[in-house]
PDB file of N, CA and C in Angstrom:
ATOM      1  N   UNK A   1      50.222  65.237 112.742  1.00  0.00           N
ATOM      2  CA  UNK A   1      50.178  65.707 111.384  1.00  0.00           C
ATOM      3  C   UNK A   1      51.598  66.022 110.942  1.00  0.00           C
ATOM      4  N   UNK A   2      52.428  65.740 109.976  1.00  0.00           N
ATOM      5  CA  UNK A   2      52.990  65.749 109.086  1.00  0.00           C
ATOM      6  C   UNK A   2      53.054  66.873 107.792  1.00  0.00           C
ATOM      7  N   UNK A   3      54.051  67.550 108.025  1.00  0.00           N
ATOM      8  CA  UNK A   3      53.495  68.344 106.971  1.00  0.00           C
ATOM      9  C   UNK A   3      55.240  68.398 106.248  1.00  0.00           C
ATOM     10  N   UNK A   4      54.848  68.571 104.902  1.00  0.00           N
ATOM     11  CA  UNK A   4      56.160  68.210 103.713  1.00  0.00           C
ATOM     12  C   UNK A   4      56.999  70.013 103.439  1.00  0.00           C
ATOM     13  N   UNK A   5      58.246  69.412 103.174  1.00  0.00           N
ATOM     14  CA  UNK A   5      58.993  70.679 102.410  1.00  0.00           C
ATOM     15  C   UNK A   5      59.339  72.008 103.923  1.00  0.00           C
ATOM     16  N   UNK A   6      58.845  73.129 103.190  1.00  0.00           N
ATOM     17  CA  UNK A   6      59.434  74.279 104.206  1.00  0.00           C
ATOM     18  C   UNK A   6      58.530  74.520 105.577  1.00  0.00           C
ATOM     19  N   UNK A   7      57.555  73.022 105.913  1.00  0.00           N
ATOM     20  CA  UNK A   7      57.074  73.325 106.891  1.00  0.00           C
ATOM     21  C   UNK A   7      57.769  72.590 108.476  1.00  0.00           C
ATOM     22  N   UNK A   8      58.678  73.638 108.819  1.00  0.00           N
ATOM     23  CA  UNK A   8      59.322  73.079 110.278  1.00  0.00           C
ATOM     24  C   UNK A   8      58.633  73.142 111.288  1.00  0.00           C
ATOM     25  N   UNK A   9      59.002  72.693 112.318  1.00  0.00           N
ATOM     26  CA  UNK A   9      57.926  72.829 113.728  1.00  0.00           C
ATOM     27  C   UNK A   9      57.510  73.998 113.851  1.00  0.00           C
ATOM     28  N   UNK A  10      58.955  74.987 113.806  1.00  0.00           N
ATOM     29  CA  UNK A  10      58.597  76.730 114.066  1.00  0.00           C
ATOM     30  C   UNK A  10      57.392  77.180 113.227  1.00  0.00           C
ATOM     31  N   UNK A  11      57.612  76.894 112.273  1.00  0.00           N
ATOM     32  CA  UNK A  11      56.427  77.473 111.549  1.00  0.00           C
ATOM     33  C   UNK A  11      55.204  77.031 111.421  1.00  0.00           C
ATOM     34  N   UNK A  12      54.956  75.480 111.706  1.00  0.00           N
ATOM     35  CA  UNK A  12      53.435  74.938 112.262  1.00  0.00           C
ATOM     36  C   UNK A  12      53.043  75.277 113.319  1.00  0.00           C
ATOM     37  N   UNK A  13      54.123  75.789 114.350  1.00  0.00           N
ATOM     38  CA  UNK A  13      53.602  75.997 115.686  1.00  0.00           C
ATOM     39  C   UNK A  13      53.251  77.761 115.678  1.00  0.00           C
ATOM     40  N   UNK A  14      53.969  78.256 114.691  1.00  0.00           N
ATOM     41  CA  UNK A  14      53.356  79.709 114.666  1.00  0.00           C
ATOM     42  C   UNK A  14      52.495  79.926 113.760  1.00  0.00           C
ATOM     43  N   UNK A  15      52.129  79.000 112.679  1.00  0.00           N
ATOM     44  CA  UNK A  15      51.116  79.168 112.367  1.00  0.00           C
ATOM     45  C   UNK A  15      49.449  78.589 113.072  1.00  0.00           C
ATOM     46  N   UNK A  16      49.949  77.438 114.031  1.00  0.00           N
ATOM     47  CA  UNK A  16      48.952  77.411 114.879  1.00  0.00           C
ATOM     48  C   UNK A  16      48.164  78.168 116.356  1.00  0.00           C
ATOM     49  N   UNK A  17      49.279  78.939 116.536  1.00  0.00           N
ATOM     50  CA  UNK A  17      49.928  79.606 117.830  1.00  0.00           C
ATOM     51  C   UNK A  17      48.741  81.259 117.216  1.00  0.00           C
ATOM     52  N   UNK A  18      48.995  81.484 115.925  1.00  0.00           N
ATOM     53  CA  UNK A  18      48.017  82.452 114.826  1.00  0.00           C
ATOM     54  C   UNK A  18      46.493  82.243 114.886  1.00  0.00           C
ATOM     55  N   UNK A  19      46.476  81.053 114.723  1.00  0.00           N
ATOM     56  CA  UNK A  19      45.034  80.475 114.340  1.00  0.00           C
ATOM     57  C   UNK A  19      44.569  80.587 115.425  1.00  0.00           C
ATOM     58  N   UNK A  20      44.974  79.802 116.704  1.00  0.00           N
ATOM     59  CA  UNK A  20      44.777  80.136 117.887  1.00  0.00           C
ATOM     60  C   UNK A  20      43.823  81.639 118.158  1.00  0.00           C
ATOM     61  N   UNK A  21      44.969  82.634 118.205  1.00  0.00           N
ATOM     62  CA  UNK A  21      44.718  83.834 118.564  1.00  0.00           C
ATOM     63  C   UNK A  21      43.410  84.126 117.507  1.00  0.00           C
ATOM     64  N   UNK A  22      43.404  84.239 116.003  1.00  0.00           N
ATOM     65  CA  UNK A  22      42.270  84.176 115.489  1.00  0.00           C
ATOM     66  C   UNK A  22      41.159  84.094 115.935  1.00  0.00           C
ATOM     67  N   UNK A  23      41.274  82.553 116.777  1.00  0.00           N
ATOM     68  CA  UNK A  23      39.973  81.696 116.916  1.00  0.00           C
ATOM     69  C   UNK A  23      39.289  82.857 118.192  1.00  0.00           C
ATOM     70  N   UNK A  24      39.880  82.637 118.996  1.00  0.00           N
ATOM     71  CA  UNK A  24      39.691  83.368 120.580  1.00  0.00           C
ATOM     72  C   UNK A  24      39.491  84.753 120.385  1.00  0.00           C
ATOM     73  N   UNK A  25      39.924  85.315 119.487  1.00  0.00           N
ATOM     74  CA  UNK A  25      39.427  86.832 118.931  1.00  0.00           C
ATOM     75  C   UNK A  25      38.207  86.853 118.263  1.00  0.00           C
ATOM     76  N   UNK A  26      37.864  86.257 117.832  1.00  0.00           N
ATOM     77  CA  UNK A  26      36.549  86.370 116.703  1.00  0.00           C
ATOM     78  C   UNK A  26      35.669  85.337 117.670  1.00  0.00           C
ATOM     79  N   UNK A  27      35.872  84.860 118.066  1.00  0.00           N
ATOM     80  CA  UNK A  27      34.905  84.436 119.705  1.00  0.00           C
ATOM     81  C   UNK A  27      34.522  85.251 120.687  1.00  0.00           C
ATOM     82  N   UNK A  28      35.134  86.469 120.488  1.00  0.00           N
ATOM     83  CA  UNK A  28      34.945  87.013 121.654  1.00  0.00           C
ATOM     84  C   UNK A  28      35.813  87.501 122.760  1.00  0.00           C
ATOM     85  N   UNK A  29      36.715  87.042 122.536  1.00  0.00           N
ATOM     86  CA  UNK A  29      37.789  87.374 124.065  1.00  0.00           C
ATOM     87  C   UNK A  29      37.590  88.678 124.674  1.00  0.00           C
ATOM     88  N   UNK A  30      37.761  88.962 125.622  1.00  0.00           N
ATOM     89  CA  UNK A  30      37.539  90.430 126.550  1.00  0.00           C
ATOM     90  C   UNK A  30      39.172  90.647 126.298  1.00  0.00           C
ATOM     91  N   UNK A  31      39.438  91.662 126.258  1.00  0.00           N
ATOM     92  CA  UNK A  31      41.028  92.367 126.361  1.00  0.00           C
ATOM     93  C   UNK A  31      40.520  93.952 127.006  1.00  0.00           C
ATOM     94  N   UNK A  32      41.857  94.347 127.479  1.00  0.00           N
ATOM     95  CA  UNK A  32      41.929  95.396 128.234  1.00  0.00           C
ATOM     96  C   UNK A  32      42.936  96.200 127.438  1.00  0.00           C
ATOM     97  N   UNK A  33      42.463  97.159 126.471  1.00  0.00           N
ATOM     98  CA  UNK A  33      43.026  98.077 125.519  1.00  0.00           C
ATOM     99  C   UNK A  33      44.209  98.862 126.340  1.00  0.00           C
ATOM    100  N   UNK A  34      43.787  99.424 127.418  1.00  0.00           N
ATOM    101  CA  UNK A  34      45.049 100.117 128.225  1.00  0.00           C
ATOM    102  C   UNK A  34      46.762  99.085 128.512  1.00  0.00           C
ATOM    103  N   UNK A  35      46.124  97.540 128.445  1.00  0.00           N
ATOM    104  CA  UNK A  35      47.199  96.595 129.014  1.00  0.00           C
ATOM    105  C   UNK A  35      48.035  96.363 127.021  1.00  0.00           C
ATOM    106  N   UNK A  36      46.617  95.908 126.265  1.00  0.00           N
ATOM    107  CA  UNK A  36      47.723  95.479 124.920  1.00  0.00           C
ATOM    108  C   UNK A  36      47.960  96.756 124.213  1.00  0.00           C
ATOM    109  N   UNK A  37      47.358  98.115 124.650  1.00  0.00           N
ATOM    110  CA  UNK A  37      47.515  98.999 123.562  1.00  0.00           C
ATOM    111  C   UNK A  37      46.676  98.833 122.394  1.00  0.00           C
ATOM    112  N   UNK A  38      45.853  98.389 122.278  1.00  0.00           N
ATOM    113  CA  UNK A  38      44.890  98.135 120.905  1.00  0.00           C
ATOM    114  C   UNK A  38      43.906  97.778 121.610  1.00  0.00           C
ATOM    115  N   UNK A  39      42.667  98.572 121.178  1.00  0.00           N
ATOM    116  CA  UNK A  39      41.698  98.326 121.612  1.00  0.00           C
ATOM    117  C   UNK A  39      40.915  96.601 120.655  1.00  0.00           C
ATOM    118  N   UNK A  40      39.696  96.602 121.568  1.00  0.00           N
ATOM    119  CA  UNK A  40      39.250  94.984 120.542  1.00  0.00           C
ATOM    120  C   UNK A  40      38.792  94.931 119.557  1.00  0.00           C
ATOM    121  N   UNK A  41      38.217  95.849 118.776  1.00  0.00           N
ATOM    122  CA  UNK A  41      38.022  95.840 117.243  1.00  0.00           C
ATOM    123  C   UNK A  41      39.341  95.489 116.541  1.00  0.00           C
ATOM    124  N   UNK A  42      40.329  96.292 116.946  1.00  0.00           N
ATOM    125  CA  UNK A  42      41.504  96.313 116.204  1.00  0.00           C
ATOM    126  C   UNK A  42      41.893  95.120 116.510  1.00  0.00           C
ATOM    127  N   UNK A  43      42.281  94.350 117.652  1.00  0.00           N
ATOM    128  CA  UNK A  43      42.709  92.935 117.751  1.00  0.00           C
ATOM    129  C   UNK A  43      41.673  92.026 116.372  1.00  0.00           C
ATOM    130  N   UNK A  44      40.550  92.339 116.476  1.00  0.00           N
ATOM    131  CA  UNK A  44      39.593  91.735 115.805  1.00  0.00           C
ATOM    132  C   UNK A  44      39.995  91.740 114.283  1.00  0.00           C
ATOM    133  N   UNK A  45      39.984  92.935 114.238  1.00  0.00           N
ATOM    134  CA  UNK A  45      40.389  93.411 112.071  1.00  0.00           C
ATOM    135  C   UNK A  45      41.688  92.954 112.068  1.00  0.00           C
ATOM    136  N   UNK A  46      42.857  92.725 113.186  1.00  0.00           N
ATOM    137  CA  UNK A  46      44.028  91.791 112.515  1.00  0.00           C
ATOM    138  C   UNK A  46      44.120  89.959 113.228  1.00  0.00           C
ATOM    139  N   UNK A  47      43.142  90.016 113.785  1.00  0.00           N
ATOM    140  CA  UNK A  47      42.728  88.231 113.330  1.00  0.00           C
ATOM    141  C   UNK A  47      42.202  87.978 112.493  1.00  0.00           C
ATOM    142  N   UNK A  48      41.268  88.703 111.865  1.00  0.00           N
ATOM    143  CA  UNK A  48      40.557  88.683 110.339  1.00  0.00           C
ATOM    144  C   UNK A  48      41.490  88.640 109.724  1.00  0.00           C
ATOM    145  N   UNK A  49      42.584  89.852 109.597  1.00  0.00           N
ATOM    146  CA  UNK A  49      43.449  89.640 108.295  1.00  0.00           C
ATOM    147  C   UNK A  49      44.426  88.364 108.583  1.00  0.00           C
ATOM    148  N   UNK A  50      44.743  87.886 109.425  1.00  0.00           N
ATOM    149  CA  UNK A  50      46.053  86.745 109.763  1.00  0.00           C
ATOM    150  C   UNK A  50      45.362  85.694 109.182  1.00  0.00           C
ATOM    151  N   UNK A  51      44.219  85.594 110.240  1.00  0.00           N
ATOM    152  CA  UNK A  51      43.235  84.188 109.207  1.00  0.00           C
ATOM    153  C   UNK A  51      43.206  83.676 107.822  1.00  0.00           C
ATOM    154  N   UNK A  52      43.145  85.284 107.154  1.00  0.00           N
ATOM    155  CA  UNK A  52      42.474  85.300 105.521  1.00  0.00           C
ATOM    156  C   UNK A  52      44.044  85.404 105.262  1.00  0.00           C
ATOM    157  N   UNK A  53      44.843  86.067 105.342  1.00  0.00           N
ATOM    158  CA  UNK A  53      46.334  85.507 104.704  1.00  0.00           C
ATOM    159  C   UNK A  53      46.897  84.463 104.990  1.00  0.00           C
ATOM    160  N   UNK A  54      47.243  83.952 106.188  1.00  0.00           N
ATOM    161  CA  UNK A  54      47.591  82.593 106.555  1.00  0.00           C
ATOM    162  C   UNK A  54      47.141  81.374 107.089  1.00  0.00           C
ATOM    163  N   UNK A  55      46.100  81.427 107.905  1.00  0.00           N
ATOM    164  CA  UNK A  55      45.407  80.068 108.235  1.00  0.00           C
ATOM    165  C   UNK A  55      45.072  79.400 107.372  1.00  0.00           C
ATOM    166  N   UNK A  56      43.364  80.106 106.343  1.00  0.00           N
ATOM    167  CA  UNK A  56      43.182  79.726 105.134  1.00  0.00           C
ATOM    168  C   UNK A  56      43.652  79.357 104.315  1.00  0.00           C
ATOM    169  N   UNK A  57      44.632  80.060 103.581  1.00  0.00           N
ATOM    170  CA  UNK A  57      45.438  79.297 102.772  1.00  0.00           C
ATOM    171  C   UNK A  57      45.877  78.168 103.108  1.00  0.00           C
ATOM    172  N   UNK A  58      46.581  77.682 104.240  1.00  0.00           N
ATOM    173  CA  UNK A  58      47.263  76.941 105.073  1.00  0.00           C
ATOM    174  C   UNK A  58      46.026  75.805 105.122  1.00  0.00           C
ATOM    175  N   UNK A  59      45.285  75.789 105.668  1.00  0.00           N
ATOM    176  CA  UNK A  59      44.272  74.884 105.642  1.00  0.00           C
ATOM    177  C   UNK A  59      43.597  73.936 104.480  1.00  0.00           C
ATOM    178  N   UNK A  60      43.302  75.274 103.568  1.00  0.00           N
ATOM    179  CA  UNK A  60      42.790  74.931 101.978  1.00  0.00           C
ATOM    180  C   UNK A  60      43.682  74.047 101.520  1.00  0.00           C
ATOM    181  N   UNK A  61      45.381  74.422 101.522  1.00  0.00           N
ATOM    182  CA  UNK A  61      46.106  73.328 101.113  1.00  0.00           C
ATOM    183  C   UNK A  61      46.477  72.110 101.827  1.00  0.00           C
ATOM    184  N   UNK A  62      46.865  72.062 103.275  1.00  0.00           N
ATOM    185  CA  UNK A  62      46.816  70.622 103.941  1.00  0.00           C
ATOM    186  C   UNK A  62      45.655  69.678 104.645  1.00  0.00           C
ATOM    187  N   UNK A  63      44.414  70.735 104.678  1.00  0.00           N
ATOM    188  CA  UNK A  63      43.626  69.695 105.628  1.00  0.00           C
ATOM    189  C   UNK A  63      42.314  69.475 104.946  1.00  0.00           C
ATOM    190  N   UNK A  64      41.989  70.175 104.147  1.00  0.00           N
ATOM    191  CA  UNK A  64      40.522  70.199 103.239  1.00  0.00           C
ATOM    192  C   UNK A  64      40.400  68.730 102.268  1.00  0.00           C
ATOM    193  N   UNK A  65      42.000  67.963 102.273  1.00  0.00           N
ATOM    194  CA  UNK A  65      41.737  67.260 101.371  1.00  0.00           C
ATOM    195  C   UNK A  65      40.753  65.786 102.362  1.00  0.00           C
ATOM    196  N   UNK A  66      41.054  65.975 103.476  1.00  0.00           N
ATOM    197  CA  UNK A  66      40.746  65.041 104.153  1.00  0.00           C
ATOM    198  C   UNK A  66      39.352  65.414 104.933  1.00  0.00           C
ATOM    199  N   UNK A  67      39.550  66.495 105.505  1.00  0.00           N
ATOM    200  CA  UNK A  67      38.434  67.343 106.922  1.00  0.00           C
ATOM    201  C   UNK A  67      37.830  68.727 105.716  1.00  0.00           C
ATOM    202  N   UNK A  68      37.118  68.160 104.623  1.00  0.00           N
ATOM    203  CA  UNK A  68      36.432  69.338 103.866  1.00  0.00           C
ATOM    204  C   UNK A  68      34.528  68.276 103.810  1.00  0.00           C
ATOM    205  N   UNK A  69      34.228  68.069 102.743  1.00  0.00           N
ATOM    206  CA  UNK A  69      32.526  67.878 102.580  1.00  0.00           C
ATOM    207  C   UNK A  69      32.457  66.358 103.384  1.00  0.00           C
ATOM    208  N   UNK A  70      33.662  65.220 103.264  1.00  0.00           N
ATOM    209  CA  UNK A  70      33.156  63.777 103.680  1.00  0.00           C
ATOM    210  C   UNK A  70      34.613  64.536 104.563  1.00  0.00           C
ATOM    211  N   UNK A  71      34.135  64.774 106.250  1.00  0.00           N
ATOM    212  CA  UNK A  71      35.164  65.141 106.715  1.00  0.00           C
ATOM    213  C   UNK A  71      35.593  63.286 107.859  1.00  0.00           C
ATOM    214  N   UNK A  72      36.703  63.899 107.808  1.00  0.00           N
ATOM    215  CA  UNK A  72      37.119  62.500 109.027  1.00  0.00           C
ATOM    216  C   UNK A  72      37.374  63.241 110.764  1.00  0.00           C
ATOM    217  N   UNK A  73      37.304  62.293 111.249  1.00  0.00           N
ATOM    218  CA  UNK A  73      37.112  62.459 112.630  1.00  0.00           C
ATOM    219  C   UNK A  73      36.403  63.533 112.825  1.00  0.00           C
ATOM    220  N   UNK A  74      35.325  63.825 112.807  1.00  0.00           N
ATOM    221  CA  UNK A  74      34.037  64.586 112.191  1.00  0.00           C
ATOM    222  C   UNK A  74      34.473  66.328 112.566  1.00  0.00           C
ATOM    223  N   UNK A  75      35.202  66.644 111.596  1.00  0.00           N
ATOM    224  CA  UNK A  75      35.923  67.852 111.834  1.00  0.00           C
ATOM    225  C   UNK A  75      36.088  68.284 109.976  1.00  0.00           C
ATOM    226  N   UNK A  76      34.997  69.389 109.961  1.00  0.00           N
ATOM    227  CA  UNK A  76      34.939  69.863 108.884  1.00  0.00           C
ATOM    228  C   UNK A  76      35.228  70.995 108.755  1.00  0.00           C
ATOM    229  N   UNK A  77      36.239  71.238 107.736  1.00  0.00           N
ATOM    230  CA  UNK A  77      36.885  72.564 108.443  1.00  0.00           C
ATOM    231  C   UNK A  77      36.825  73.123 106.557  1.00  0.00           C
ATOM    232  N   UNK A  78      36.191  72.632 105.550  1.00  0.00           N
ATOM    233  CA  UNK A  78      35.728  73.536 104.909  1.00  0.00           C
ATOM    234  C   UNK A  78      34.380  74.208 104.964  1.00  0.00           C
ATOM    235  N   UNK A  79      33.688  74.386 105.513  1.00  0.00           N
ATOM    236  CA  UNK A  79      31.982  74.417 106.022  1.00  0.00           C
ATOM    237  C   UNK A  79      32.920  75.648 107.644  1.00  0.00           C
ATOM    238  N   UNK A  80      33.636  75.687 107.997  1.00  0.00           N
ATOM    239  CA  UNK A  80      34.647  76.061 108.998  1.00  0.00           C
ATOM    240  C   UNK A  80      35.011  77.188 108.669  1.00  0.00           C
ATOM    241  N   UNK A  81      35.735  76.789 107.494  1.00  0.00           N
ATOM    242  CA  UNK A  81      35.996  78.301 106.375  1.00  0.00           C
ATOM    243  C   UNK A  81      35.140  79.267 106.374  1.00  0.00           C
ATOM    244  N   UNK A  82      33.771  78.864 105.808  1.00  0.00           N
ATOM    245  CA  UNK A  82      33.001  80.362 105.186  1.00  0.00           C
ATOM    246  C   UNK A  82      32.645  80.691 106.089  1.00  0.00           C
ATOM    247  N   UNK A  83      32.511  80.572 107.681  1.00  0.00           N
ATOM    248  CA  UNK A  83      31.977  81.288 109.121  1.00  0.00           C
ATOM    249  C   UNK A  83      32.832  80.518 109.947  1.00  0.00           C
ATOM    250  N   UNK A  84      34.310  81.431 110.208  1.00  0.00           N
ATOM    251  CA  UNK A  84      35.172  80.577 110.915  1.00  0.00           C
ATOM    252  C   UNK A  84      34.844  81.557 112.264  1.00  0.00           C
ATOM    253  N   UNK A  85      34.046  81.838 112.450  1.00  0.00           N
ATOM    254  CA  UNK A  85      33.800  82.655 114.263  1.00  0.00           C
ATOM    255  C   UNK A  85      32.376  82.349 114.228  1.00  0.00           C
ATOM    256  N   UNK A  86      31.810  81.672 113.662  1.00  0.00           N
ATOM    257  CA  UNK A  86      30.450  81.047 113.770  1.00  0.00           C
ATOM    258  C   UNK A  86      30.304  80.120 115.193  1.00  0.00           C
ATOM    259  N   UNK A  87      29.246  80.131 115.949  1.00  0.00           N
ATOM    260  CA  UNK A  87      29.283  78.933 116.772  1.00  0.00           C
ATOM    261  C   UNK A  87      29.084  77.675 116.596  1.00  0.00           C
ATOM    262  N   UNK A  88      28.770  77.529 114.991  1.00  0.00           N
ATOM    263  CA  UNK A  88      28.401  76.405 114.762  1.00  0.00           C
ATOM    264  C   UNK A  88      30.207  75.727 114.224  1.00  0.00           C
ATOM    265  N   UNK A  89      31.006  77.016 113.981  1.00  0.00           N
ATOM    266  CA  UNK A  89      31.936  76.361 113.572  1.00  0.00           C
ATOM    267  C   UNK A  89      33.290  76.308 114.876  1.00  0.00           C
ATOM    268  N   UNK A  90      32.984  77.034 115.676  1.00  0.00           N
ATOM    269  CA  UNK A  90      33.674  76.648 116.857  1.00  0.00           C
ATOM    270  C   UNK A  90      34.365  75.017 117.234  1.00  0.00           C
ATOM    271  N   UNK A  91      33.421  74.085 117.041  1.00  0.00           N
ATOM    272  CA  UNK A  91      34.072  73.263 117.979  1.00  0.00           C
ATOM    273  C   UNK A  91      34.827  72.420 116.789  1.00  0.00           C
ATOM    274  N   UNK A  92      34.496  72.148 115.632  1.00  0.00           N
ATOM    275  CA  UNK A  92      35.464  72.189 114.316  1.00  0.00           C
ATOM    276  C   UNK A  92      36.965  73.094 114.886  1.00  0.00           C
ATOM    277  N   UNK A  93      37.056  73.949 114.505  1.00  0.00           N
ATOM    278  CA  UNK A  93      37.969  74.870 114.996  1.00  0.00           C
ATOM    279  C   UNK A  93      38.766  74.153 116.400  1.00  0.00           C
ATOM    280  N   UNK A  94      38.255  74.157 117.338  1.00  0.00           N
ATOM    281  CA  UNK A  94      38.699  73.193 118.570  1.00  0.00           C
ATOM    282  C   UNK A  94      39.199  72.103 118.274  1.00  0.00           C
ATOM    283  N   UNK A  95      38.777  71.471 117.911  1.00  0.00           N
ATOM    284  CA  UNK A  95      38.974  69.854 117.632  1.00  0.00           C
ATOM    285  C   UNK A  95      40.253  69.913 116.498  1.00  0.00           C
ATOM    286  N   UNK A  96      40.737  71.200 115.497  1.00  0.00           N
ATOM    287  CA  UNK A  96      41.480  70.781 114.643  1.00  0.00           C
ATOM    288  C   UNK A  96      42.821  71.231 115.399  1.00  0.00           C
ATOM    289  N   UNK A  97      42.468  72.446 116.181  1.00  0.00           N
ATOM    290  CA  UNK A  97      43.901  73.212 116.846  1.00  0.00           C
ATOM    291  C   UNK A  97      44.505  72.071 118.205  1.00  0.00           C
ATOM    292  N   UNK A  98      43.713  71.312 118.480  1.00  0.00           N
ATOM    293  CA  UNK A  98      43.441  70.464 119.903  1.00  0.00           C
ATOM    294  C   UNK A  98      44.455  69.510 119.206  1.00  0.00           C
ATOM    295  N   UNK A  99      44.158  68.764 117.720  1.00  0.00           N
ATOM    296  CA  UNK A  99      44.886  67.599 117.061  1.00  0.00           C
ATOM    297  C   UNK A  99      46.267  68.229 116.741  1.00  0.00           C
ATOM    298  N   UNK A 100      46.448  69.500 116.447  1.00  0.00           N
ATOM    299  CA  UNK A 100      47.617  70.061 115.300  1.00  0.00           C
ATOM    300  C   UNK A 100      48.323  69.843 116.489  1.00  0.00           C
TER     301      UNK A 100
END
């Protein structure tokens, strides 16, 4: 993927490196509050917010035009959007961080 203007590697890779953590948080991950200092709700309420400020946006504008209602390489990642810790939207999610 290709992406135009102020998007450099650094910043696709930290914005995927984000999404990432997102994904694996709102899935579920086990963490050990004594090791990160934040217990897992709180990991949880700031993958929620990283998602909804930067993935989303990020997504809505480069990949929805292609992977939204007639998605390609069967990765629909607007249907992804409205339950992005859904299990139904999991492997969407996989399949787009797996390509980026």
């Amino acid at each position: 993927m290709h992406l135009p203007g102020p998007f450099s590697f650094f910043s696709t890779s930290a914005l995927v490196t984000a999404f990432g953590f997102a994904l694996i948080s709102s899935h579920g991950a086990e963490t050990d509050g004594a090791e990160s200092g934040m217990d897992e709700a709180a990991l949880q309420a700031d993958a929620k917010k990283t998602f909804k400020e930067k993935v989303e946006p990020f997504v809505e504008t480069y990949c929805i035009k292609c992977h939204g209602p007639r998605p390609k390489g069967d990765v629909n990642l607007k249907s992804a959007l409205r339950s992005p810790g859904s299990p139904a939207s999991y492997l969407h999610w996989q399949k787009a961080v797996a390509n980026v």
